[in-house]
Protein backbone atom coordinates (compact mmCIF):
# COMPACT_ATOMS: atom_id res chain seq x y z
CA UNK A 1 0.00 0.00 0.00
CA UNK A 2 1.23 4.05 -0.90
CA UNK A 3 0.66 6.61 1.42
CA UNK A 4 2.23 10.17 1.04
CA UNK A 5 3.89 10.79 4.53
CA UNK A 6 5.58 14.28 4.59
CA UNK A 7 5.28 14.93 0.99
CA UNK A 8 6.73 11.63 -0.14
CA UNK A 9 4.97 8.56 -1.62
CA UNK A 10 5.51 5.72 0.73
CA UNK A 11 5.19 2.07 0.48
CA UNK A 12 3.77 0.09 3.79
CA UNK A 13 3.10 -3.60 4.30
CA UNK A 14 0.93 -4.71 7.17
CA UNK A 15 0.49 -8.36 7.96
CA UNK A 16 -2.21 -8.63 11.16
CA UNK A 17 -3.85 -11.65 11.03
CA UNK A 18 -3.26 -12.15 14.68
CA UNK A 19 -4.64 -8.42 15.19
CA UNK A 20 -2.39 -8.16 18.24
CA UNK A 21 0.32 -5.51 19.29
CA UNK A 22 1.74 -3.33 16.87
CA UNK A 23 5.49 -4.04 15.92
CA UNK A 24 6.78 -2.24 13.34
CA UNK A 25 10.16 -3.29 11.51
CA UNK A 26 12.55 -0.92 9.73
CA UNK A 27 15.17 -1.88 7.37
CA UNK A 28 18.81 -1.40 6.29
CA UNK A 29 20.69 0.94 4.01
CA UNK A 30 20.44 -0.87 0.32
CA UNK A 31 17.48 -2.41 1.63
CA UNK A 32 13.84 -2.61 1.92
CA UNK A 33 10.60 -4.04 3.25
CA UNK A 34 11.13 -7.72 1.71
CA UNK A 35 14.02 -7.89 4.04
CA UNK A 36 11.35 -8.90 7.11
CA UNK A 37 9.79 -11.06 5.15
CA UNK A 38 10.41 -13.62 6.92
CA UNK A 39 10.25 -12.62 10.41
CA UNK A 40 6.79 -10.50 9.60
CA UNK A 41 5.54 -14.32 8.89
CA UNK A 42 7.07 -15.38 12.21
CA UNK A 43 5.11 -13.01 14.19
CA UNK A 44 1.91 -11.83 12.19
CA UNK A 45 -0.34 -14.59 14.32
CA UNK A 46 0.32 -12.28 17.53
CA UNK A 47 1.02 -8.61 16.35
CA UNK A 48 -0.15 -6.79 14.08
CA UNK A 49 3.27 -6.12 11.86
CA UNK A 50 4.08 -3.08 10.06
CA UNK A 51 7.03 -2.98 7.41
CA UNK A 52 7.88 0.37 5.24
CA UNK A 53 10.53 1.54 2.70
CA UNK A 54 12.28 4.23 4.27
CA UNK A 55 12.65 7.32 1.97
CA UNK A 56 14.23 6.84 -1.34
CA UNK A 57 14.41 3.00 -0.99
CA UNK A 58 12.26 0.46 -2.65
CA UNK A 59 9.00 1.91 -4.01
CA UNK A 60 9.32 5.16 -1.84
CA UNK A 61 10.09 8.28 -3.41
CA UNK A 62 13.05 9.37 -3.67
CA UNK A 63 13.13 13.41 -2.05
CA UNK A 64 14.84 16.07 -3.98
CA UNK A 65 16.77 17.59 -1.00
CA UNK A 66 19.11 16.21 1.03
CA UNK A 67 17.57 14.47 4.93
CA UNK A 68 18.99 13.78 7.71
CA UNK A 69 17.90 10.88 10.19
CA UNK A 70 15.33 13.05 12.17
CA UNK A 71 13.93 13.52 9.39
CA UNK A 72 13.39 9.93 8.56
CA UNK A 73 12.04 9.37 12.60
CA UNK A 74 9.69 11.81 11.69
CA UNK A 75 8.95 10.03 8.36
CA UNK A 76 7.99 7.00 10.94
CA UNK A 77 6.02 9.19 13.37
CA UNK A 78 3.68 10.75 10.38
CA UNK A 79 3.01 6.88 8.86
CA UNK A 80 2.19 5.48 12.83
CA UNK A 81 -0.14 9.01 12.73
CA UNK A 82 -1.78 7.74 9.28
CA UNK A 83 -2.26 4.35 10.72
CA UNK A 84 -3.99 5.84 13.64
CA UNK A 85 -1.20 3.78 15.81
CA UNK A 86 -0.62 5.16 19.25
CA UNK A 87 2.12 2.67 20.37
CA UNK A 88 4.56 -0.24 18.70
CA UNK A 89 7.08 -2.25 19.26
CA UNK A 90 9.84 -1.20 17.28
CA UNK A 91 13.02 -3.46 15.31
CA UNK A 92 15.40 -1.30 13.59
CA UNK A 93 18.25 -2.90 11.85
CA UNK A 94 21.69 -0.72 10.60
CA UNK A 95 20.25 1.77 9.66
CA UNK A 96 17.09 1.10 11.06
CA UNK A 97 18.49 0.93 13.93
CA UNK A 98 19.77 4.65 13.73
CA UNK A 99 16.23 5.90 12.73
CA UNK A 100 14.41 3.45 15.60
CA UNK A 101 16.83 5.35 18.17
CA UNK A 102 16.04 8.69 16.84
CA UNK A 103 12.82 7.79 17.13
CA UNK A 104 12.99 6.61 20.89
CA UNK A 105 14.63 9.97 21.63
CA UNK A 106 12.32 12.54 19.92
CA UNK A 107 8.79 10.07 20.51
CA UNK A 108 9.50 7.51 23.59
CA UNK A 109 5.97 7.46 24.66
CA UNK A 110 5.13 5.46 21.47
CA UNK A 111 7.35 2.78 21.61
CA UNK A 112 6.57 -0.22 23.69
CA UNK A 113 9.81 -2.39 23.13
CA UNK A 114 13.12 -1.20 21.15
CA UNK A 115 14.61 -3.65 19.70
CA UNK A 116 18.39 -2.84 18.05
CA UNK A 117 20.18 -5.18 15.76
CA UNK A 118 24.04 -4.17 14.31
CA UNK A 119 23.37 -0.49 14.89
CA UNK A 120 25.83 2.09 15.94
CA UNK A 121 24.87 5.51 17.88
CA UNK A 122 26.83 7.64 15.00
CA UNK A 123 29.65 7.71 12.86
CA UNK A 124 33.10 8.51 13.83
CA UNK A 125 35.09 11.69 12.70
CA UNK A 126 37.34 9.46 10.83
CA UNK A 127 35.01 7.15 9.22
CA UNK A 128 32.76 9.62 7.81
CA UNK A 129 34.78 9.75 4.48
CA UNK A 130 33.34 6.17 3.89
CA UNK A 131 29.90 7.14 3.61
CA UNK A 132 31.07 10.34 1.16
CA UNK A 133 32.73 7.76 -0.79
CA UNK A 134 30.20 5.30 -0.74
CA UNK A 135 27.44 8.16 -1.79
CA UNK A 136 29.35 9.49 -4.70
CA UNK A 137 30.49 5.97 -5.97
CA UNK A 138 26.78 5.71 -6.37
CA UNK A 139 25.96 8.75 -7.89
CA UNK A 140 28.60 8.29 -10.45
CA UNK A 141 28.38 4.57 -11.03
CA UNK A 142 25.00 3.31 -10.13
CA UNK A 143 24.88 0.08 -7.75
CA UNK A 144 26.69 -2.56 -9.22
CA UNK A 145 30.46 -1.47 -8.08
CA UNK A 146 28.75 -1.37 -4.73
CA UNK A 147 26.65 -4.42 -4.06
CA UNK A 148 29.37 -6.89 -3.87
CA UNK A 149 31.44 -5.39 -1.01
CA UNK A 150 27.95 -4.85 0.75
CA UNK A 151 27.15 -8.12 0.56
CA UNK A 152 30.36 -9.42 1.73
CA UNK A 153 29.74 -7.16 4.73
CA UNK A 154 26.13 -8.24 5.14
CA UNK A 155 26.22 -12.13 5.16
CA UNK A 156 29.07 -14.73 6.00
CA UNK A 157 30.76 -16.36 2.89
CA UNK A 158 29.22 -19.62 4.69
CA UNK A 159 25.59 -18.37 4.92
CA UNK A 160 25.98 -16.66 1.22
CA UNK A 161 27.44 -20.20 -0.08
CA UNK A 162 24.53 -22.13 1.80
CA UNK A 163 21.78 -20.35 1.52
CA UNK A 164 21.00 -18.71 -2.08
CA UNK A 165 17.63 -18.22 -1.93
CA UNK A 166 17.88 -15.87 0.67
CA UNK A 167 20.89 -14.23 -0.62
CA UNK A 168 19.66 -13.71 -3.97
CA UNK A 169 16.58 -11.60 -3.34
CA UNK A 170 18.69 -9.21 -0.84
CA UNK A 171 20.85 -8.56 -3.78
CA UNK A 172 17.85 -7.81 -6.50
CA UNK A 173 16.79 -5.37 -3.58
CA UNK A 174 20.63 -3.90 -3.00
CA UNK A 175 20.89 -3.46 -7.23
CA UNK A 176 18.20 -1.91 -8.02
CA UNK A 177 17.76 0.91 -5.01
CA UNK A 178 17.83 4.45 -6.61
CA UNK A 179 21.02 5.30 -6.40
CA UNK A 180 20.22 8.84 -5.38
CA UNK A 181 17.79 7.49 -2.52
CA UNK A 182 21.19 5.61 -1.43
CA UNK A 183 23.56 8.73 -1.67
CA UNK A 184 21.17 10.75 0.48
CA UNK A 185 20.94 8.14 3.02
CA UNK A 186 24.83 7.95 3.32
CA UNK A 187 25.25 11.09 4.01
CA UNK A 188 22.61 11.06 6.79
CA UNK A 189 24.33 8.39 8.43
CA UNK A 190 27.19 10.24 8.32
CA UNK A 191 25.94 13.07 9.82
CA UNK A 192 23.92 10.85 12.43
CA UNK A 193 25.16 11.28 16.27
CA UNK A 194 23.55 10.63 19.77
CA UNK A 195 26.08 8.82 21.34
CA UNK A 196 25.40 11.80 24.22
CA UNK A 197 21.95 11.26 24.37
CA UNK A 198 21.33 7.29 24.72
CA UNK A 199 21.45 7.53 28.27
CA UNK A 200 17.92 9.68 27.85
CA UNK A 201 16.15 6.44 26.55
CA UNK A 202 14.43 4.80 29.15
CA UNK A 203 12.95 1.52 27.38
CA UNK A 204 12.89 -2.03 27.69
CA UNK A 205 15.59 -2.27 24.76
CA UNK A 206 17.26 -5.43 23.44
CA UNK A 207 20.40 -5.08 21.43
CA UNK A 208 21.86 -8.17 19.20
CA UNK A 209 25.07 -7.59 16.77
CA UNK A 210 26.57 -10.20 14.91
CA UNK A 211 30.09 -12.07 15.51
CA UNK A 212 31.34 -11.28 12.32
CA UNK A 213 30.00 -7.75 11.43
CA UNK A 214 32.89 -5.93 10.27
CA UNK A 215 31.00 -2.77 8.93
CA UNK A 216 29.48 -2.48 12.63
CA UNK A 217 31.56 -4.31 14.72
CA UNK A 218 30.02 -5.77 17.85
CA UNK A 219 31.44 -3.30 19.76
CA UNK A 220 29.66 -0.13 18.76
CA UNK A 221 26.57 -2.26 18.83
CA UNK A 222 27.56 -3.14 22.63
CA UNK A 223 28.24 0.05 23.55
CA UNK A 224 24.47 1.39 22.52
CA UNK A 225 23.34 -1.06 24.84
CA UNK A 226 25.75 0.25 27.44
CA UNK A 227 24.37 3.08 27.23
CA UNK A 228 20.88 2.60 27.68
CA UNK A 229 19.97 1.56 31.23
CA UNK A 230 18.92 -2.14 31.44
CA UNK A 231 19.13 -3.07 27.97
CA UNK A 232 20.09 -6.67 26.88
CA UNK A 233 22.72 -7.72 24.81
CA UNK A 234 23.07 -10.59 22.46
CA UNK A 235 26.31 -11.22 20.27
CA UNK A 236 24.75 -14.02 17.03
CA UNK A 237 27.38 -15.98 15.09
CA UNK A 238 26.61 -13.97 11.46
CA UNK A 239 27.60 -10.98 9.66
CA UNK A 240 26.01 -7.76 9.83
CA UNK A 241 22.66 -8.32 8.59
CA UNK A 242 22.41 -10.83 12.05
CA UNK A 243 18.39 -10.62 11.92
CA UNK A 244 18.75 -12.49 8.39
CA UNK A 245 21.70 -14.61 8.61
CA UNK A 246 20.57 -16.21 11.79
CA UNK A 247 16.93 -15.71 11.84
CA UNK A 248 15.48 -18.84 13.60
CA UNK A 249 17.59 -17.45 16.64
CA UNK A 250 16.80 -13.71 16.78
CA UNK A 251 12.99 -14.82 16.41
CA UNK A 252 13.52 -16.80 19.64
CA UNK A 253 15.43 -13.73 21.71
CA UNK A 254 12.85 -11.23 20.01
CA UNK A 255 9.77 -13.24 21.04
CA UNK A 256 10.91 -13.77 24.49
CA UNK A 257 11.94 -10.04 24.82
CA UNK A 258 8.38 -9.14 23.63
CA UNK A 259 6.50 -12.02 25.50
CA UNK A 260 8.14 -10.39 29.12
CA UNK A 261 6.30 -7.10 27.78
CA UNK A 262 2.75 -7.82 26.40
C-alpha cells in the first residue's frame, strides 16, 4: 500500500492476522521491506506487523533535497499518525536501527519495546569519508560497483554459499535501489550522532550484533546497549545483517523479549 507521509509517496506492508500488538520493523541501508519477510511471517499470528521503505528505498520516493535521520524518525512518526497507531514495538536494523533510536529519543511514549540489531549511535570523525565515498560511488556509477562489497559485509561467505535463496533476493533489492535514494541516506548516516543522548532512553531495549559484522563491529553495537539503562545484549554468530543470517535465533530472543512485555 502508498501513502504520502511528509510529501513523499511511501510504500507500507501490514500483515495482522493475529490483530495483536503493533510491531513495526525498519530496514537497512540498500534495503527494503522484503528484508522482514520472513520474520513478519514469524510473528503476524500475535502482532499486528508493520514494514515500510524508508525514503528513497524500494517503491518510496526518492526526495529532492538532502535528509537527515530526524527527518526519517519523523517520516515513521507521520506513517504510525496515518495508521492511527498510538504505540509499537519497534526493530530497527543498521540503519534502522539509527532511525528506531532517533525515534525513541524525539517520541518515547510510542514505543513499547526497542529492539536494536548491528546499529551504531553515530559515525566517527574518521570514518565519515566512507559514507562520502560510498554516496558518490553511487551517484557516479550506479549500484553494481557497490553491491558486492555490501554483501560481503552483510552475510558470511558460509551463509551466502549455503543459503542462495535468501541471498539472492537481498541482492535484487541492493541493485536496483535508486542510487540517489542511497547517496542521500549515506550522508545522513554520516551526519547521524547521539552517542550523548542514549542515556535519555528509558525503554525495555534489546540489542543483538553479529560475531562477524565488520562494517558495525560488535562493539559499537555493545556500547548502545551500554548506554541505555537495562538493555540486553546478544552477540549471534553472522555478519552484519544478524536478523537475516541467523533468523530462527533472533525470532527466539525477540519473542521472548516481547513475550516479558505484552
Amino acid at each position: 500500500m502508498q501513502v504520502n507521509i511528509n510529501g513523499i509517496d511511501t510504500r507500507y506492508v501490514l500483515s495482522n492476522e493475529g490483530g495483536g500488538p503493533w510491531l513495526t520493523f525498519i530496514h537497512q541501508l540498500g534495503g527494503d521491506l522484503s528484508v522482514w519477510d520472513q520474520l513478519a511471517g514469524y510473528f503476524r499470528d500475535d502482532f499486528t506487523v508493520l514494514r515500510y521503505d524508508v525514503r528513497g528505498h524500494g517503491a518510496t520516493v526518492v526526495p529532492d533535497a538532502p535528509f537527515g535521520v530526524e527527518d526519517l524518525s519523523r517520516d515513521l512518526g507521520a506513517l504510525l499518525d496515518t495508521l492511527d497507531v498510538q504505540n509499537t514495538h519497534l526493530v530497527g536494523m543498521s540503519m534502522g536501527g539509527m532511525i528506531a533510536q532517533q525515534f525513541a529519543l524525539d517520541q518515547p511514549s510510542r514505543i513499547t519495546t526497542l529492539t536494536l540489531a548491528d546499529t551504531g549511535a553515530g559515525t566517527s570523525p574518521d570514518a565519515r569519508a566512507v559514507w562520502d565515498q560510498r554516496a558518490q560511488t553511487a551517484r557516479r556509477e550506479g549500484m553494481t560497483p557497490l553491491v558486492e562489497a555490501t554483501l560481503g559485509r552483510w552475510l558470511t561467505p558460509d551463509f551466502q554459499a549455503a543459503h542462495p535463496e535468501a541471498v539472492e533476493p537481498i541482492r535484487e533489492v541492493l541493485q536496483h535501489t535508486p542510487p540517489e535514494g542511497y547517496a542521500l541516506a549515506c550522508e545522513a548516516l554520516r551526519d547521524f550522532n547521539v552517542h550523548g543522548r542514549l542515556d535519555e532512553i528509558r525503554l525495555p531495549t534489546l540489542a543483538v550484533a553479529g560475531r562477524h559484522d565488520t562494517g558495525t563491529p560488535p562493539a559499537a553495537t555493545e556500547s548502545v546497549a551500554k548506554s541505555i539503562q537495562g538493555a540486553q545484549y546478544e552477540l549471534l554468530d553472522a555478519a552484519h545483517l544478524a536478523p537475516i543470517e541467523q533468523s530462527h535465533r533472533f525470532a527466539a530472543l525477540l519473542e521472548t523479549f516481547l513475550e516479558a512485555r505484552v
